[in-house]
Protein backbone atom coordinates (compact mmCIF):
# COMPACT_ATOMS: atom_id res chain seq x y z
CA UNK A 1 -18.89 5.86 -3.78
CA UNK A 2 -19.73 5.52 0.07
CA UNK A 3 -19.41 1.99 1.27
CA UNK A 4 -20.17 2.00 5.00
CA UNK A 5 -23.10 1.67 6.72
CA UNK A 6 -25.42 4.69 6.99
CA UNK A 7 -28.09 5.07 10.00
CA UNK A 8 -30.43 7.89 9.03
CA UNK A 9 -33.19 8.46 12.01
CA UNK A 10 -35.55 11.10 12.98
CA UNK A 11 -34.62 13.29 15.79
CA UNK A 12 -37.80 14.84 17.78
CA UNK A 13 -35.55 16.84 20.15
CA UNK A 14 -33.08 18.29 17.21
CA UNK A 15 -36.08 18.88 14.64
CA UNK A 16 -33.94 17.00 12.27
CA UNK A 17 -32.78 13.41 10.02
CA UNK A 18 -29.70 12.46 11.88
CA UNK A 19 -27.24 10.31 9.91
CA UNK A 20 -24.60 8.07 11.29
CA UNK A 21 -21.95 5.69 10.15
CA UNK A 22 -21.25 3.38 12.83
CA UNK A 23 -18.09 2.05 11.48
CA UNK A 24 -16.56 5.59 11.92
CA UNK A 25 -16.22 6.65 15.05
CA UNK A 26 -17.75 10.34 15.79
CA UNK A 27 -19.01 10.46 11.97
CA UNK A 28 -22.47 11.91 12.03
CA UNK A 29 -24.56 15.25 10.15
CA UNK A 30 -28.20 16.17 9.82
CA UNK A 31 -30.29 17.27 7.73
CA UNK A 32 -33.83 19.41 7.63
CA UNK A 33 -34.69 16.40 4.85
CA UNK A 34 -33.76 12.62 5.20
CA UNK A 35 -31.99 13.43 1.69
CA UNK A 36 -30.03 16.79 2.95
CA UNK A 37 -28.97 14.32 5.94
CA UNK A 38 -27.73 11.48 3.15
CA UNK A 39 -25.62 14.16 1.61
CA UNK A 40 -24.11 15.72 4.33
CA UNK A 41 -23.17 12.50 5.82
CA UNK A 42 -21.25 11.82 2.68
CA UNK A 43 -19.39 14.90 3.10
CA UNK A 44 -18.39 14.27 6.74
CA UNK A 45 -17.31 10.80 5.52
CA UNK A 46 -14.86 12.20 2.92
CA UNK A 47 -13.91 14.29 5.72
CA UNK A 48 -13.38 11.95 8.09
CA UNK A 49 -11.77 9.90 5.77
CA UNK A 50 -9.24 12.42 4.49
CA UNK A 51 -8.23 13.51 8.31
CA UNK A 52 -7.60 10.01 9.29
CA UNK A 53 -5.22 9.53 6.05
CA UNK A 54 -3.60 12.80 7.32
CA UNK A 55 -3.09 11.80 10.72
CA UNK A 56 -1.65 7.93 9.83
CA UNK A 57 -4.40 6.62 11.75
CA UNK A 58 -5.93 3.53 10.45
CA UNK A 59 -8.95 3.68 8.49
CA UNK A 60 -11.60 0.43 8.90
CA UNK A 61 -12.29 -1.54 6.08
CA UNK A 62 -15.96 -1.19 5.19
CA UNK A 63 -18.17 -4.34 6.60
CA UNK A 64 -21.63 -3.66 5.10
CA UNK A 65 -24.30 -4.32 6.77
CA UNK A 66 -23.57 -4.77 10.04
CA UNK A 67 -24.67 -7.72 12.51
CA UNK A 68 -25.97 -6.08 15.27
CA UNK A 69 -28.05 -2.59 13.98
């Protein structure tokens, strides 16, 4: 289950939902559907999760929602 923060938005100039998850830097998809979007993002996430393992690089600890969005 994805814990971090998810920022889905519509984006006029891309024709598409544009997810991101602040808390991991560079971790973004889209989508044609806000729900395609939601789904892709949780791939990239696993993704981005499983590379930073790989690489020893230090993965943040999931804050919720976050202060400032």
């Amino acid at each position: 289950m994805i814990k971090y923060e998810v920022i889905i938005y519509w984006s006029k100039e891309d024709e598409a939902f544009i997810a991101e998850v602040p808390e991991l830097p560079g971790c973004a998809a889209d989508g044609s559907t806000y729900h395609e979007a939601l789904a892709n993002v949780e791939m990239v996430i696993n993704e981005w999760l499983e590379t930073a393992a790989e690489l020893g690089r230090t993965i943040p600890e999931p804050k919720g929602r976050l202060v400032f969005a």
